[in-house]
Protein backbone atom coordinates (compact mmCIF):
# COMPACT_ATOMS: atom_id res chain seq x y z
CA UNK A 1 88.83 145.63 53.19
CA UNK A 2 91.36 144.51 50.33
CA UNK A 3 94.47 142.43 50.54
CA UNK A 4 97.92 143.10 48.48
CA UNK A 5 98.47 141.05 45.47
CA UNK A 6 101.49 139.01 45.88
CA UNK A 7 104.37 138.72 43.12
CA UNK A 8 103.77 135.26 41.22
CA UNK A 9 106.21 133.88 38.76
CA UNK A 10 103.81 135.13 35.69
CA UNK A 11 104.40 138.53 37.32
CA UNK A 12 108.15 138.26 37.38
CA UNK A 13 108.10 137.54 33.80
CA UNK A 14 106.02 140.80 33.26
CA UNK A 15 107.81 144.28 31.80
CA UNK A 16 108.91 146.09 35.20
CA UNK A 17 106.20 148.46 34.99
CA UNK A 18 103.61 146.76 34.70
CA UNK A 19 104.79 144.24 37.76
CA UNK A 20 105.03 147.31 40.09
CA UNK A 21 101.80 148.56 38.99
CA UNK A 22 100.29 145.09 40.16
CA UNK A 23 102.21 145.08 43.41
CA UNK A 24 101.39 148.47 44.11
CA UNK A 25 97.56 147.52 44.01
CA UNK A 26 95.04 145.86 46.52
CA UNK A 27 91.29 144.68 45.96
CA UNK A 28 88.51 146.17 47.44
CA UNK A 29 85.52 143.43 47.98
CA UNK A 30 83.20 146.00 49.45
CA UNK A 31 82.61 149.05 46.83
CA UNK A 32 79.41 149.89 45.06
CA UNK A 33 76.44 149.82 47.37
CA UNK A 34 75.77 146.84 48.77
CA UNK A 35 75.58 146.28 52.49
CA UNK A 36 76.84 143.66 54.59
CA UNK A 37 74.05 143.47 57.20
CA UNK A 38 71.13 141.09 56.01
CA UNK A 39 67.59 141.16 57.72
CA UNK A 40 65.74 138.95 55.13
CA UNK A 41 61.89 139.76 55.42
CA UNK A 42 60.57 135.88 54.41
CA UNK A 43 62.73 132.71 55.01
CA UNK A 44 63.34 129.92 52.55
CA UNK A 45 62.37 126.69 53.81
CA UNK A 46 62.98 123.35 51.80
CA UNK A 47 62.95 119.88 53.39
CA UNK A 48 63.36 120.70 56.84
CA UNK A 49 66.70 122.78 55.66
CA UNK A 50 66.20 126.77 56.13
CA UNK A 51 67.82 127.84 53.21
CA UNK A 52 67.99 131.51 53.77
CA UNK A 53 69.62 131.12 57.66
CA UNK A 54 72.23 129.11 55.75
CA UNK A 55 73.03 131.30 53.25
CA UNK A 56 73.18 134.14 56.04
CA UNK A 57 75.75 131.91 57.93
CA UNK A 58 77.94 131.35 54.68
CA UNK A 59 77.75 134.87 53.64
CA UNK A 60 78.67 136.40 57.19
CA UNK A 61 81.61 133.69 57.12
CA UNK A 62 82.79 134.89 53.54
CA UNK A 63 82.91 138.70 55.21
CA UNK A 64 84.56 137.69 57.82
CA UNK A 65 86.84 135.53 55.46
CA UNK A 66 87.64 138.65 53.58
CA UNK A 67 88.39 140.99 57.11
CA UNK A 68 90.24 138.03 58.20
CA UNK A 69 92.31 136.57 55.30
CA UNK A 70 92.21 139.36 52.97
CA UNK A 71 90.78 137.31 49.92
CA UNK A 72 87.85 135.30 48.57
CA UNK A 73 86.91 132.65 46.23
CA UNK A 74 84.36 133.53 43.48
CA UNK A 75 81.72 131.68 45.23
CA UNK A 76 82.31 133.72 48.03
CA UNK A 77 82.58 136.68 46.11
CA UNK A 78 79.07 135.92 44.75
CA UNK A 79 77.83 135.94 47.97
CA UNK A 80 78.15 138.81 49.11
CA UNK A 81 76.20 140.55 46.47
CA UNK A 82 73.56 137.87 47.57
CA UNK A 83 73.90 135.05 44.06
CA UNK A 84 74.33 131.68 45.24
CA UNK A 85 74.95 129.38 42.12
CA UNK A 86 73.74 125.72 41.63
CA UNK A 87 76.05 124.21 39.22
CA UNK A 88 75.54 120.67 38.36
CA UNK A 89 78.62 120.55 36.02
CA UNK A 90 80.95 121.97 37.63
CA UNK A 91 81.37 121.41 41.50
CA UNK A 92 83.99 124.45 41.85
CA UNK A 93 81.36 126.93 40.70
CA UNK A 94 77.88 125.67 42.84
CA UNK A 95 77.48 126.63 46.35
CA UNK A 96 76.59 123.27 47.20
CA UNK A 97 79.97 122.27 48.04
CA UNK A 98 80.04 124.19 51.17
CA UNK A 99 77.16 122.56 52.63
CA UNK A 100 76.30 119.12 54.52
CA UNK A 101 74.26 116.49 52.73
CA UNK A 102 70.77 117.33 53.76
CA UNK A 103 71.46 120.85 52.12
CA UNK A 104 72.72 119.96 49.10
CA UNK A 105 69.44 117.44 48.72
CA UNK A 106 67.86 120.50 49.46
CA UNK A 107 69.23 123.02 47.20
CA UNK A 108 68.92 120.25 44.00
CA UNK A 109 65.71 120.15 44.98
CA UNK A 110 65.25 123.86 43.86
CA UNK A 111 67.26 123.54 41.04
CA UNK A 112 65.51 120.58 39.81
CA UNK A 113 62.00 122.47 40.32
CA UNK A 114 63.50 125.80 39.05
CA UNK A 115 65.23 124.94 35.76
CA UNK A 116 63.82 125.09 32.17
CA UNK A 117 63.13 122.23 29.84
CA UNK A 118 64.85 122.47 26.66
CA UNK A 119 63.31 121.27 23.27
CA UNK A 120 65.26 118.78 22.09
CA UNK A 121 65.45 117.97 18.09
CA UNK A 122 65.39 114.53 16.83
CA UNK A 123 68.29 112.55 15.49
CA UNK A 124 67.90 113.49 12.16
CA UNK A 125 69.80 117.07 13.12
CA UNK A 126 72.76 114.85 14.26
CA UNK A 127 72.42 112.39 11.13
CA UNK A 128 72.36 115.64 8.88
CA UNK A 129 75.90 116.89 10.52
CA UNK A 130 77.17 113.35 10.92
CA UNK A 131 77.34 112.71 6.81
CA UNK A 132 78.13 116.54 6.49
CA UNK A 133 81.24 115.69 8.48
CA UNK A 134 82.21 112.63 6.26
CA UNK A 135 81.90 114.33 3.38
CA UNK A 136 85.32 114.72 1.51
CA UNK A 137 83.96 117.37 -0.67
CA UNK A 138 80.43 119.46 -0.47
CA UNK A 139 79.10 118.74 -3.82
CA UNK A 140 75.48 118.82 -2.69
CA UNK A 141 72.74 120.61 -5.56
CA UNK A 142 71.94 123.60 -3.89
CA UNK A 143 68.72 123.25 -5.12
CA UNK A 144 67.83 120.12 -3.70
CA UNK A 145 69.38 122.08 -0.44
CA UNK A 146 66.47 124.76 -0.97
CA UNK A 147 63.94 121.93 -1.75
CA UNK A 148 64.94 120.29 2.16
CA UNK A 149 64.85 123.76 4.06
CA UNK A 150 60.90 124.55 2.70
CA UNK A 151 60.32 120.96 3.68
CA UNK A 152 61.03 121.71 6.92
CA UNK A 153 59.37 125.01 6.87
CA UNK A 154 56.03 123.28 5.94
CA UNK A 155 53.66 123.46 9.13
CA UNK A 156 55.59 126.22 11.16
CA UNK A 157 55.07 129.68 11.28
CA UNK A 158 59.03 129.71 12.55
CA UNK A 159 62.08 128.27 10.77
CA UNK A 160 62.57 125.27 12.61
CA UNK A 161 65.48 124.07 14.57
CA UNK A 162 66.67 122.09 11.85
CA UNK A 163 66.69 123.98 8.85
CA UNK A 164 69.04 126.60 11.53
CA UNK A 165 71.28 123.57 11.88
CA UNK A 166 71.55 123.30 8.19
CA UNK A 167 72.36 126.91 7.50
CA UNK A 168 75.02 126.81 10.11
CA UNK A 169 76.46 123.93 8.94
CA UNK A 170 76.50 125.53 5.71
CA UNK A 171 78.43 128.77 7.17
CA UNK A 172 80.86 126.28 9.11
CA UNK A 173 81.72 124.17 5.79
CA UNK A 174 82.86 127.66 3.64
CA UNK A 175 84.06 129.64 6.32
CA UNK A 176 87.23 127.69 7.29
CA UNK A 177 89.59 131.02 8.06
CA UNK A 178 91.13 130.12 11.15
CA UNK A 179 90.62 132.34 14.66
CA UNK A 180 94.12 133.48 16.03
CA UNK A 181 94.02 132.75 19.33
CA UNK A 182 95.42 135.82 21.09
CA UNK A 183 92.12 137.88 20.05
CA UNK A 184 88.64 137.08 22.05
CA UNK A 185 87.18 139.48 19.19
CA UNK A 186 87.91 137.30 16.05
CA UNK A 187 86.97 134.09 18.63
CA UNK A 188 83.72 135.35 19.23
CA UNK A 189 83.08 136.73 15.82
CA UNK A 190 83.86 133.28 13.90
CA UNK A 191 82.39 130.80 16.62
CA UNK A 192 79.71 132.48 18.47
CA UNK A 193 78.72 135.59 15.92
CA UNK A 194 76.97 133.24 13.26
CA UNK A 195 75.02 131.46 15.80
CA UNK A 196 73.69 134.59 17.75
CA UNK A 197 72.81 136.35 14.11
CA UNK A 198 71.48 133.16 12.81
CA UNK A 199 69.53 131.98 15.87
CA UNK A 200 68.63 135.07 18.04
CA UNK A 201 69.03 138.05 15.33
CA UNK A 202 67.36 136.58 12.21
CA UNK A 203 63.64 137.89 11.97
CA UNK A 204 64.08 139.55 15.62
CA UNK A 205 61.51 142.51 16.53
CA UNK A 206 62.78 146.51 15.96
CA UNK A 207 62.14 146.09 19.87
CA UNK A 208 64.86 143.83 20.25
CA UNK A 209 68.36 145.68 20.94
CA UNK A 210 71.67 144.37 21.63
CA UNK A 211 75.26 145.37 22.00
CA UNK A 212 78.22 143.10 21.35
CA UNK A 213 82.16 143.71 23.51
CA UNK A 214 82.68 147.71 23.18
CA UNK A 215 79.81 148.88 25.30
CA UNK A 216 79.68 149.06 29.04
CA UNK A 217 77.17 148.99 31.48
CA UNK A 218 76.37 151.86 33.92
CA UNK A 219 78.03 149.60 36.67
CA UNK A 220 81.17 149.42 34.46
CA UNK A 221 80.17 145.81 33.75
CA UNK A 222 81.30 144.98 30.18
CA UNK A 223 79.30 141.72 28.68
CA UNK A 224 81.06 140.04 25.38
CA UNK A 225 77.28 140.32 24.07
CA UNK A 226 73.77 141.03 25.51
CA UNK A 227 70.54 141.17 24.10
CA UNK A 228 67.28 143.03 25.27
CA UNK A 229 64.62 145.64 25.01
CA UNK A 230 63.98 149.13 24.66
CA UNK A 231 61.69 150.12 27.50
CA UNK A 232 60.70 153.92 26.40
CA UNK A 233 63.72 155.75 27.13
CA UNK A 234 65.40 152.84 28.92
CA UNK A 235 67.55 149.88 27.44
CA UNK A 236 66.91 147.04 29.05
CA UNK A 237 69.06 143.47 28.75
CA UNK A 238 68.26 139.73 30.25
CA UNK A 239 70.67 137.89 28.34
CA UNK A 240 74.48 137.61 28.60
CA UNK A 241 77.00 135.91 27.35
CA UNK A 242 81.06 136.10 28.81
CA UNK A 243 83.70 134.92 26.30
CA UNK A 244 87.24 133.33 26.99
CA UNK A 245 89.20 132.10 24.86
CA UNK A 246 91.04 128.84 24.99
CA UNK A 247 93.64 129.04 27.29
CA UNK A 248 93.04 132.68 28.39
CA UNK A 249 92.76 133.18 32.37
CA UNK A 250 91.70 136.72 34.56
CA UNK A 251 94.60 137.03 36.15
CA UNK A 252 94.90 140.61 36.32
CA UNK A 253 90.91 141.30 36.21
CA UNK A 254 89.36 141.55 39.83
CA UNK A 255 86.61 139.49 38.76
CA UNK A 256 86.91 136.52 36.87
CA UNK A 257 84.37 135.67 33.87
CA UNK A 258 82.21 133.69 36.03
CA UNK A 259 81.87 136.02 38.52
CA UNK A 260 81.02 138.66 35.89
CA UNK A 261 78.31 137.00 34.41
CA UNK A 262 76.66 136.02 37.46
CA UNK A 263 76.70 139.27 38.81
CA UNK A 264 75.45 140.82 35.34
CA UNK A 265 72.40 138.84 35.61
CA UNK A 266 71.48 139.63 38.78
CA UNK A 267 71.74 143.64 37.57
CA UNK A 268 69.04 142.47 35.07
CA UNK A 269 67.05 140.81 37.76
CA UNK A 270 67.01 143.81 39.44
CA UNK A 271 66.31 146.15 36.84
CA UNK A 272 63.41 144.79 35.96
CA UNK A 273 62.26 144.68 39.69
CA UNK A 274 62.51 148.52 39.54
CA UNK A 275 60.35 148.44 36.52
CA UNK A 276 57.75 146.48 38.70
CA UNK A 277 58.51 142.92 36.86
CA UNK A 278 56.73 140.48 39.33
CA UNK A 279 58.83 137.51 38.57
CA UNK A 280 62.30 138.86 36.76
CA UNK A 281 64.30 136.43 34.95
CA UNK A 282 67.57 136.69 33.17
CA UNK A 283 69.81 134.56 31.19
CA UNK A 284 73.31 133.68 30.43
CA UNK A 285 75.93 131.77 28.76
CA UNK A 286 79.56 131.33 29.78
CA UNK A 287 82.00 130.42 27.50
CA UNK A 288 85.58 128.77 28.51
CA UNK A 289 87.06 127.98 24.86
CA UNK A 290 84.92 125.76 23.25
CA UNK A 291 83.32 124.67 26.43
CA UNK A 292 79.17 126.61 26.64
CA UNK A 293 76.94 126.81 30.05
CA UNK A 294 73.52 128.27 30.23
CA UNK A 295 72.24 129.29 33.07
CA UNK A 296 69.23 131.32 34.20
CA UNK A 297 68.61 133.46 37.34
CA UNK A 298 65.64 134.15 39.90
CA UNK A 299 65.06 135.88 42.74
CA UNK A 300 63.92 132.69 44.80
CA UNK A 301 62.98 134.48 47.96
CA UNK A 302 64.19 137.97 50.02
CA UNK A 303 67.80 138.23 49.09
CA UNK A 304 68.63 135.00 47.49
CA UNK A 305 69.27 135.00 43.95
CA UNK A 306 69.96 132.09 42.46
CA UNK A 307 71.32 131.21 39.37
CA UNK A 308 70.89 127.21 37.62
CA UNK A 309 72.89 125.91 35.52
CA UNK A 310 70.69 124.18 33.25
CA UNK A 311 72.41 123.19 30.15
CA UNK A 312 75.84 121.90 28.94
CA UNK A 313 77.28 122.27 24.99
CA UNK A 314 80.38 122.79 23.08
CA UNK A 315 81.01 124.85 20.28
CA UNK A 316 82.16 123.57 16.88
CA UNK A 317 85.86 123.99 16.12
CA UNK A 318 86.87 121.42 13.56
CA UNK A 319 84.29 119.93 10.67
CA UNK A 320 84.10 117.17 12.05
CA UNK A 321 82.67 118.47 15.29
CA UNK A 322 79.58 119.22 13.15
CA UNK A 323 77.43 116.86 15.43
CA UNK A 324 77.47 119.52 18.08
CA UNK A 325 75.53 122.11 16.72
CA UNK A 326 72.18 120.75 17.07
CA UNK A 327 73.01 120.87 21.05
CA UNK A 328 74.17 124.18 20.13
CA UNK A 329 71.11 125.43 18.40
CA UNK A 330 69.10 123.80 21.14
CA UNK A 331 70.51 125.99 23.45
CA UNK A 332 70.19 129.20 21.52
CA UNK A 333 66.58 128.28 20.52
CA UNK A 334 65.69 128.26 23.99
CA UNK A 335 66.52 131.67 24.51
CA UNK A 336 64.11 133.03 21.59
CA UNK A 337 61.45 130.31 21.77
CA UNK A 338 60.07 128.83 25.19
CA UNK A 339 57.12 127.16 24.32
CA UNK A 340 54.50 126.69 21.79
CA UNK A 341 51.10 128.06 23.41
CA UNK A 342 47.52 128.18 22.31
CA UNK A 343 45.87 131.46 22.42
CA UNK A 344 42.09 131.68 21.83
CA UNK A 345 40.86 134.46 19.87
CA UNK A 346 37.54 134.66 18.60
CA UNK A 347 36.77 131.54 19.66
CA UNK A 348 39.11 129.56 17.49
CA UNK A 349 42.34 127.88 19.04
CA UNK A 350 45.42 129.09 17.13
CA UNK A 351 49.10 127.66 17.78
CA UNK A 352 51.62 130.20 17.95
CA UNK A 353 55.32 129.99 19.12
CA UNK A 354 56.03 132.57 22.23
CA UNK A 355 59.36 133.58 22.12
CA UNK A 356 61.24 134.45 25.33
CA UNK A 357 62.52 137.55 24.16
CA UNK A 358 59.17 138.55 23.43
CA UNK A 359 57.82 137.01 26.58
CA UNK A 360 60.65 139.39 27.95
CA UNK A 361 59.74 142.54 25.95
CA UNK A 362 56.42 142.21 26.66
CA UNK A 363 56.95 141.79 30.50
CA UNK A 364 59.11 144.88 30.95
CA UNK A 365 57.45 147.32 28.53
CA UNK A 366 54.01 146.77 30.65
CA UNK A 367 52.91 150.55 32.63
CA UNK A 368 52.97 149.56 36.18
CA UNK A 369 51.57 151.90 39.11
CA UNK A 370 54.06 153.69 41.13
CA UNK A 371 53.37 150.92 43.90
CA UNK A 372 54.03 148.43 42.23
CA UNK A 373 57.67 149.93 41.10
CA UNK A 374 58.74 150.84 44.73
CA UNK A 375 57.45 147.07 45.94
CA UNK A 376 60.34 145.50 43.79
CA UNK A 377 62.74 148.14 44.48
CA UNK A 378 62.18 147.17 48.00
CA UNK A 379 63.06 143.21 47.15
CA UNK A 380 66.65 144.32 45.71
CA UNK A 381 69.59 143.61 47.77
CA UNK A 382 72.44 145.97 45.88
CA UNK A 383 75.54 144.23 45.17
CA UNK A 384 79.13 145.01 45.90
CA UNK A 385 81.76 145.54 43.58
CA UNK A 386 85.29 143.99 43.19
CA UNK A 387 87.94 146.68 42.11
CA UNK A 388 91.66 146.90 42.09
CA UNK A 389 92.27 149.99 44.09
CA UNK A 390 95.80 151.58 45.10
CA UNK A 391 97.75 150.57 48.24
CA UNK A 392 98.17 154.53 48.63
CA UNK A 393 94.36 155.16 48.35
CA UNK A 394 92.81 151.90 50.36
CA UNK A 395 94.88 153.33 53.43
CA UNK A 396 94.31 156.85 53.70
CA UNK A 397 90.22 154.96 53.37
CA UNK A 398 90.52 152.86 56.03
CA UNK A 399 92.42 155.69 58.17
């Protein structure tokens, strides 16, 4: 089913070519190899509220929508490959919206119970980038710089959060070249690239593999960065990160950046179910301009994946934005380190930082039994893809 993109006045403006390309072209909600019958095995229950029968109900409407109307919103695009968001920032993306009020109690419930707590850094991070940013000229004694950052080492096996904060800060103070705006590439690569190297890359594992814009997925997905593991032979990712630029919409793209990111988490949810990962999580981070969310995904019950958004920060553009970095860094840090643990070994208690990637690497490279692999291929629910298809071709299909 697909409906026929109509002319708009951005279209009009377009070189002929191009404009007839668009009008000749329809999209396709139902490629790829999802189904649109759902017979969950287990029900969701949550204050009275079955979750799952109302998720059936707004999915079967959203198919209907689609055989009806001949378009979607993203939300209801996300449905149908089975991701219903919770978005507490922004209404227009969280499935909440198209519910009563004893189901959006209920679904906050989950999210409240589901989502991650962040370590937070004290005000001396946002002190430190405060007098940065009132500083006329950077005269500090770089000495006296190298005297603070072991300071802060003292204690910690890791770097901590802080002394990251003061090396980006550093980077953002005598890199000043300005982005053009018309590239994504040079956006990413001055305001994102120094944080991901700094914060993820920096002392990373020779397990730890990622990929930045030029490299597709098998399911032609293409991620502005992702980060992972190598399994044996495999490559496998769980986090993600979707860059647009200020200003920049998906006009012509069949899926907008949202959409793409959502559904690129839930491939990593369900690659690691075919790898026999009990409880698969995966990560990401959309980025409108300047504007960051992080959210993370489960597989909540039988055909209900559900992304959270969890965490809210902007990216620095101007010196004296400097004070949002340690928000920034918070974020990041998450993603390598989740929680200090204590392990004993021979006896002794020892404090030692798990990071999540590890967590992660160590989680998918496990051997699992051949049972256990096909019992969490059987929990997938495939998704369907979103494609710009010719008028030509979409009715000699549906012939």
């Amino acid at each position: 089913y697909s409906f026929l993109l109509a002319p708009s006045v951005e279209l009009s403006e377009l070189p002929i070519s191009l404009t007839e390309t668009k009008r000749l072209k329809k999209k396709n909600y139902f490629l790829g190899e999802g189904r649109k019958d759902w017979k969950p095995k287990q029900e969701l229950l949550i204050n009275n509220a079955n979750v799952t029968e109302l998720f059936k109900r707004f999915r079967k409407h959203s198919i209907a929508e689609v055989e009806k109307n001949g378009h979607i919103n993203p939300l209801r695009i996300l449905s149908l490959s089975h991701i219903f968001p919770l978005n507490k920032f922004d209404t227009k993306k969280c499935v909440t919206r198209h519910f009563d009020h004893q189901t959006r109690e209920a679904l906050k419930s989950i999210a409240s119970n589901t989502k991650p707590e962040i370590k937070r850094m004290s005000g001396k991070a946002v002190a430190y980038c405060e007098n940065k940013a009132n500083e006329e000229n950077d005269d500090d004694d770089d000495s006296e710089k190298e005297e603070e950052k072991e300071e802060e080492k003292k204690g910690e096996g890791n770097e901590s959060m802080l002394v990251m904060v003061k090396d980006l800060v550093d980077h953002t103070i005598h890199f000043r070249a300005s982005a053009a705006n018309s590239s994504e590439t040079t956006f990413t690569e001055k305001y994102l690239l120094p944080i991901i190297q700094r914060v993820l890359l920096k002392d990373a594992s020779e397990d730890t593999i990622y990929t930045m814009i030029d490299k597709p997925e098998s399911n032609n997905m293409k991620p502005d960065f992702m980060i992972g593991a190598k399994v044996r032979t495999k490559e496998v990712y769980f986090f993600f990160i979707e860059v647009k630029r200020p200003e920049a919409t998906s006009k012509y793209q069949p899926e907008d950046d949202y959409t793409k990111l959502m559904k690129e988490m839930k491939c990593s949810v369900d690659t690691q179910l075919r790898l026999g990962v009990l409880n698969p999580t995966s990560l990401g981070v959309l980025v409108e301009g300047f504007k960051c969310t992080l959210f993370q995904m489960k597989l909540v019950s039988d055909g209900i994946y559900m992304p959270v958004a969890f965490d809210r920060f902007s990216l620095v553009k101007e010196i004296h934005q400097l004070v949002n970095l340690p928000s920034v860094v918070e974020a990041f840090y998450f993603v390598k380190v989740l929680i200090a643990k204590n392990n004993l070994s021979n006896n002794k208690i020892t404090n030692s930082i798990q990071s999540e990637l590890e967590d992660f690497i160590e989680d998918v490279s496990k051997k699992r039994t051949k049972e256990e692999k096909r019992a969490g291929e059987k929990r997938i629910c495939s998704s369907f893809d979103t494609k710009f298809v010719s008028k030509k071709k979409t009715d000699e299909v549906n012939k």
